[in-house]
Protein backbone atom coordinates (compact mmCIF):
# COMPACT_ATOMS: atom_id res chain seq x y z
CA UNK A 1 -10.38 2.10 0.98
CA UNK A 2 -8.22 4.73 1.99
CA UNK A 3 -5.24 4.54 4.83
CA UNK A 4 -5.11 6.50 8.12
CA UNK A 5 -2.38 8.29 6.46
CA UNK A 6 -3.88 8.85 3.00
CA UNK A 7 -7.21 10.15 4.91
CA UNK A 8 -5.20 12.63 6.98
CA UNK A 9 -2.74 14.28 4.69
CA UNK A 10 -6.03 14.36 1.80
CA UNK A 11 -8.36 16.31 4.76
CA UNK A 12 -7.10 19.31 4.64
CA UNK A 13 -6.78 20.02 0.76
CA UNK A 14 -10.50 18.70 0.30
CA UNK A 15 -11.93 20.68 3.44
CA UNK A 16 -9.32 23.34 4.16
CA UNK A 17 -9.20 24.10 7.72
CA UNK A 18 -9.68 20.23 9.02
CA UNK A 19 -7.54 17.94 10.02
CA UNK A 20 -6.99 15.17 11.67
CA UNK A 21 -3.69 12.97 12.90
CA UNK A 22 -2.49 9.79 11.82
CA UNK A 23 -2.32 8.26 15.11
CA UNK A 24 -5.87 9.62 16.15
CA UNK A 25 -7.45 7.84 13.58
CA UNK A 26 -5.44 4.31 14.40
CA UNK A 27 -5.70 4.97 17.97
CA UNK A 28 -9.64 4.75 17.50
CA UNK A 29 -9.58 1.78 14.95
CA UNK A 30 -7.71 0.06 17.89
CA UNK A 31 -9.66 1.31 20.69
CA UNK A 32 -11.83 -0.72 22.95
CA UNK A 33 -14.76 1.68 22.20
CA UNK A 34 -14.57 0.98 18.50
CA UNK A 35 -13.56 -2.58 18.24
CA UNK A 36 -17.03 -3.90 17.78
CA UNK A 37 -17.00 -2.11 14.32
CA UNK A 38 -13.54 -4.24 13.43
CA UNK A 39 -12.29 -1.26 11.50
CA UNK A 40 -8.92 -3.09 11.42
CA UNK A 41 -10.53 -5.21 8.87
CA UNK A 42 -9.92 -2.47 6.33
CA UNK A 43 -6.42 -1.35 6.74
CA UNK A 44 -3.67 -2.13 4.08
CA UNK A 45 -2.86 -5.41 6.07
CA UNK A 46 -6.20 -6.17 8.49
CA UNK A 47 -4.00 -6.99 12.01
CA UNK A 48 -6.41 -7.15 14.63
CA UNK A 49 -3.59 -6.00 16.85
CA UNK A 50 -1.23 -3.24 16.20
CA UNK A 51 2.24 -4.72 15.19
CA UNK A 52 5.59 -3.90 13.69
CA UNK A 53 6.31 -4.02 10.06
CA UNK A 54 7.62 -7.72 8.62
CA UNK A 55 9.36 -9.21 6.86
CA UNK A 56 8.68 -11.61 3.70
CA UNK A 57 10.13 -14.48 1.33
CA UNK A 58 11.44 -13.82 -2.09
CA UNK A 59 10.89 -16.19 -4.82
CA UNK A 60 14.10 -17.52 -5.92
CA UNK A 61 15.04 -17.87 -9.60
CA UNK A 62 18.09 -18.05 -11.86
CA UNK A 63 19.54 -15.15 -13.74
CA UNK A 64 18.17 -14.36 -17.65
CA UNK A 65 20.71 -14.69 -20.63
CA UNK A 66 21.36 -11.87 -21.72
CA UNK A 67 20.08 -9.69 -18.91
CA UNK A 68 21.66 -6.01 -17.84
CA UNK A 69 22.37 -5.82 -14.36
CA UNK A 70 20.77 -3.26 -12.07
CA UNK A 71 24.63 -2.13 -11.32
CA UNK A 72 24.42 -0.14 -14.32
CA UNK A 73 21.20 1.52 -14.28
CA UNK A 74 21.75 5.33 -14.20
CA UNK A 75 21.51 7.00 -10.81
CA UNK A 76 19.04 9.07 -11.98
CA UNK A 77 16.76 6.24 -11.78
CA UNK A 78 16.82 5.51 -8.09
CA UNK A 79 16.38 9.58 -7.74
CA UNK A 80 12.93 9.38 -9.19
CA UNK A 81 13.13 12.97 -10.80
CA UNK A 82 11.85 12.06 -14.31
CA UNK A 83 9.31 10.28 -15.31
CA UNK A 84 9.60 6.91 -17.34
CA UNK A 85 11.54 4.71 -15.06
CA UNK A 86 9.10 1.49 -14.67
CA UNK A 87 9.30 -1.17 -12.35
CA UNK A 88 7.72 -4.33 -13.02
CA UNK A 89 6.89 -8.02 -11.35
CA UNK A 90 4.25 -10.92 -11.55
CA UNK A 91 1.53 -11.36 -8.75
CA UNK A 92 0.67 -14.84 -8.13
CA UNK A 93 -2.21 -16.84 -6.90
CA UNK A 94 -2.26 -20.35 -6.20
CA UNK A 95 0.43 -22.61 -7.12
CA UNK A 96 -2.64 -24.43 -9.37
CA UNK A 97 -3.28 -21.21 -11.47
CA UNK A 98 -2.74 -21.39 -14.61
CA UNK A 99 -2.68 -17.41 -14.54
CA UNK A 100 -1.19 -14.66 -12.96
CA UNK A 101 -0.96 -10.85 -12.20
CA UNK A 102 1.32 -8.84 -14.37
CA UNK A 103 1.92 -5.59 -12.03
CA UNK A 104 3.81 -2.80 -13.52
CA UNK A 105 4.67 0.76 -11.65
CA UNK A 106 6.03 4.25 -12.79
CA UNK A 107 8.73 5.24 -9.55
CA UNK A 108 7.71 8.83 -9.89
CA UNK A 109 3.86 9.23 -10.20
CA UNK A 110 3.73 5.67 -8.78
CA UNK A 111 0.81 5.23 -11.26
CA UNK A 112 0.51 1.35 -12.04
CA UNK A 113 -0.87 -1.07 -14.55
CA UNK A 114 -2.70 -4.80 -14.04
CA UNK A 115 -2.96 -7.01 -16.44
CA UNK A 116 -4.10 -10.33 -15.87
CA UNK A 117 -2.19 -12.86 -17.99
CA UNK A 118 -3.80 -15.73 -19.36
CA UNK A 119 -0.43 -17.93 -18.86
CA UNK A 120 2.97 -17.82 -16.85
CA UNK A 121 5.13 -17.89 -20.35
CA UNK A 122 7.86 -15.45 -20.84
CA UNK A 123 5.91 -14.06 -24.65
CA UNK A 124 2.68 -13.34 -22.94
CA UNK A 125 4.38 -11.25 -20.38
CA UNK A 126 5.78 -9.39 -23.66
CA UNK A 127 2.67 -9.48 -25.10
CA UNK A 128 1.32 -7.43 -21.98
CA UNK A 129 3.85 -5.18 -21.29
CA UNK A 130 4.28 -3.98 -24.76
CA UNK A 131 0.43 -3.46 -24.92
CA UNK A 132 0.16 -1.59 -21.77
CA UNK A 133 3.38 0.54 -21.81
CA UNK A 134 2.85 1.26 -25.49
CA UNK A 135 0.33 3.60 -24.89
CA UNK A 136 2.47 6.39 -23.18
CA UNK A 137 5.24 8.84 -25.43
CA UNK A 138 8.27 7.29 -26.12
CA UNK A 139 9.90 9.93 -23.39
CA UNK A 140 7.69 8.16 -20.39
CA UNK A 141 9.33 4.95 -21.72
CA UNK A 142 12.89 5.06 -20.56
CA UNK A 143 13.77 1.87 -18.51
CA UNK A 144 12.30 -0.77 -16.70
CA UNK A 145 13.11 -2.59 -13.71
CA UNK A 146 12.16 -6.55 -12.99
CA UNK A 147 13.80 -9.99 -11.56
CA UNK A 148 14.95 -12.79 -12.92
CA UNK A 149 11.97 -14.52 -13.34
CA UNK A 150 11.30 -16.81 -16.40
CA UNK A 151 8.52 -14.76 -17.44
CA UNK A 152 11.13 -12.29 -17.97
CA UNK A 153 12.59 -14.46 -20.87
CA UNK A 154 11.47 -12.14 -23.72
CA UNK A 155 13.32 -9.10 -22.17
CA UNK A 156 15.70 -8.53 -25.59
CA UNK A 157 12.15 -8.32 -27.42
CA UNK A 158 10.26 -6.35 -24.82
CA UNK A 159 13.45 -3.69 -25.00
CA UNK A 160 12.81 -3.68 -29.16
CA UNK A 161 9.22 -2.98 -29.05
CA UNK A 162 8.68 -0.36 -26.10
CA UNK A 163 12.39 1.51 -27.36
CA UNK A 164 13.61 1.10 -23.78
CA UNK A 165 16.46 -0.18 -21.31
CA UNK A 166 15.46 -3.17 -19.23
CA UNK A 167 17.48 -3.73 -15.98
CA UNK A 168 17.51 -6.86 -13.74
CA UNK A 169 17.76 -7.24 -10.16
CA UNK A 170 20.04 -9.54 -8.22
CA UNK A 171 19.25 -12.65 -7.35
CA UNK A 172 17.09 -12.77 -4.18
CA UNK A 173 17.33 -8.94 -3.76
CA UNK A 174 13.37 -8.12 -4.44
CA UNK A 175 14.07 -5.05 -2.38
CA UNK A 176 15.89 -3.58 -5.47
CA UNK A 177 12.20 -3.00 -6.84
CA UNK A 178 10.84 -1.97 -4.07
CA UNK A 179 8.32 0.35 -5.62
CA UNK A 180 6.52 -2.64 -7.22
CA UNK A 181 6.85 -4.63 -4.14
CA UNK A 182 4.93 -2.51 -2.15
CA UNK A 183 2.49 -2.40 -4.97
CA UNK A 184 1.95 -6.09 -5.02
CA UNK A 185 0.79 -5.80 -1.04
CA UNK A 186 -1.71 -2.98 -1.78
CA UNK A 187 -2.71 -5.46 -4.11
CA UNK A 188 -2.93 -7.97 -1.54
CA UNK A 189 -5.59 -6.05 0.11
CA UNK A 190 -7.59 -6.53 -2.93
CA UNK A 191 -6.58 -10.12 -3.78
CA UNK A 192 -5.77 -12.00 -0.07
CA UNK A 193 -2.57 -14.73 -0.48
CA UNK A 194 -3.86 -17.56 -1.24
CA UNK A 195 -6.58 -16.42 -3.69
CA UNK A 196 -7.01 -17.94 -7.12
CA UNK A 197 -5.92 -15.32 -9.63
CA UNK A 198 -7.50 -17.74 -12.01
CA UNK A 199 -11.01 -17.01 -10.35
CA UNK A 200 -10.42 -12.90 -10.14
CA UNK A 201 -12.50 -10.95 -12.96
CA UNK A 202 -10.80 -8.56 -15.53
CA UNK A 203 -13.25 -6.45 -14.31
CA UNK A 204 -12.16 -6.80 -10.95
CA UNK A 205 -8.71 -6.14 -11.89
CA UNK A 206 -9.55 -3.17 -13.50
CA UNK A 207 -11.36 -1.67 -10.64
CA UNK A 208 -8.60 -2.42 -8.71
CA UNK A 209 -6.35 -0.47 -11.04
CA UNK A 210 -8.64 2.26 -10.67
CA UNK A 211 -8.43 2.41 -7.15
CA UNK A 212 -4.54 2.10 -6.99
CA UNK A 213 -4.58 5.10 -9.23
CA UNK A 214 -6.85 7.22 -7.68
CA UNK A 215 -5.98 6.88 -4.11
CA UNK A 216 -4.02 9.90 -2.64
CA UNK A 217 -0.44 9.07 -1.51
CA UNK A 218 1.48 10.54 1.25
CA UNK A 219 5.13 10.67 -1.15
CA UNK A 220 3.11 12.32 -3.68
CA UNK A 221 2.10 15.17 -1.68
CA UNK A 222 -1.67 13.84 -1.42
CA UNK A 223 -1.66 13.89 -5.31
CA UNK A 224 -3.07 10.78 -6.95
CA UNK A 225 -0.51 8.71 -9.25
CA UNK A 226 -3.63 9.63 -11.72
CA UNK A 227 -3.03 13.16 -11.10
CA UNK A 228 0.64 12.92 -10.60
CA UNK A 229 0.80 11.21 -14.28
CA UNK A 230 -1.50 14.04 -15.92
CA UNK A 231 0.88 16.71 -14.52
CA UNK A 232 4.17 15.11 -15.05
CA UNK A 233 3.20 13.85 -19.21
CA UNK A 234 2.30 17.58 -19.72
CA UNK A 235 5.02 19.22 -18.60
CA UNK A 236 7.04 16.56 -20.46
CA UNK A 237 5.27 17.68 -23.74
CA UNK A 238 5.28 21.31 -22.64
């Protein structure tokens, strides 16, 4: 499903000449005329009543051997002018799942990757990333972002295979990847806390990929992350 937002800034370059605002569209979601359709039900985070944005917990863990702080990452990282720079973090389910969600995001295009992983260990996270990543150039490869999580273990060897810089958050500071934070609760529309990752298809997670990637976003000018990717990797080979 698209957003309000997504549905009014994508009007206009599908149908030139319409539009519509923002806060028409939530006005009538919201409105007593319309609330027997419970269109709030479909937004990003289904609030029956219109509220302001919260907060959330962070998971805490320890800091990795061997781990590069985010201190040093280049500046031209949090810039987002190039693409390459990855962020990337695990989506959980249950505390009783033996799996979880590997979620991985470009900053620029914001295009992003799921991969459901059949444990929590540190080598299958590797296994994943390397799998995933290694299928773009070696120039849309250039760093990657994550926490301090355990499954982050195999960093050293993840750096090796993929040829690129991996840099680690502070402890406690998930705001540092942002971009795949606010990944993980689009996801959430798809996959409600609470829900057994264990129990959610690859299929599913695939479709859900899909949708992430073709969904018009606001920061990208209405492009897709799809789109966004296509141009950006050819004018990188250009």
């Amino acid at each position: 499903f698209w957003t309000p937002e997504q549905i009014s800034g994508k009007l206009p370059l599908e149908h030139p000449g319409k539009s519509i605002n923002t806060e028409t569209i939530y006005q009538y979601i919201y409105s007593k005329k319309a609330r027997r359709f419970k269109l709030w039900t479909l937004l990003t985070c289904a609030r029956k009543k219109r509220m302001k944005k919260g907060g959330r917990t962070v998971q805490r863990n320890g800091k990795i051997p061997g781990s590069i702080s985010i201190d040093l990452r280049p500046e031209v990282v949090f810039q987002r002018s190039r693409v390459g720079d990855w962020e990337t973090d695990n989506l959980g389910g249950k505390t009783t799942d033996k799996t979880a969600l590997s979620v991985t995001i470009e900053r620029l295009s914001r295009y992003t990757i799921l991969t459901k992983l059949i444990d929590r260990l540190a080598v299958t996270k590797k296994d994943a990333l390397v799998r995933r990543l290694g299928t773009f150039p070696e120039a849309a490869r250039l760093t990657l972002t994550t926490d301090n999580g355990s499954e982050n273990a195999c960093h050293l060897q993840t750096q090796e295979d993929l040829k690129l810089i991996i840099y680690f958050c502070h402890a406690y500071q998930s705001w540092e990847k942002g971009t795949v934070e606010n990944t993980n609760k689009r996801i959430r529309r798809f996959i409600p806390k609470g829900t057994s990752i264990d129990k959610v298809s690859d299929k599913r997670i695939k479709q859900i990929e899909y949708i992430l990637n073709n969904t018009p976003r606001k920061c990208l000018g209405y492009l897709t992350p799809q789109e966004m990717m296509v141009q950006l990797l050819n004018s990188s080979s250009a």
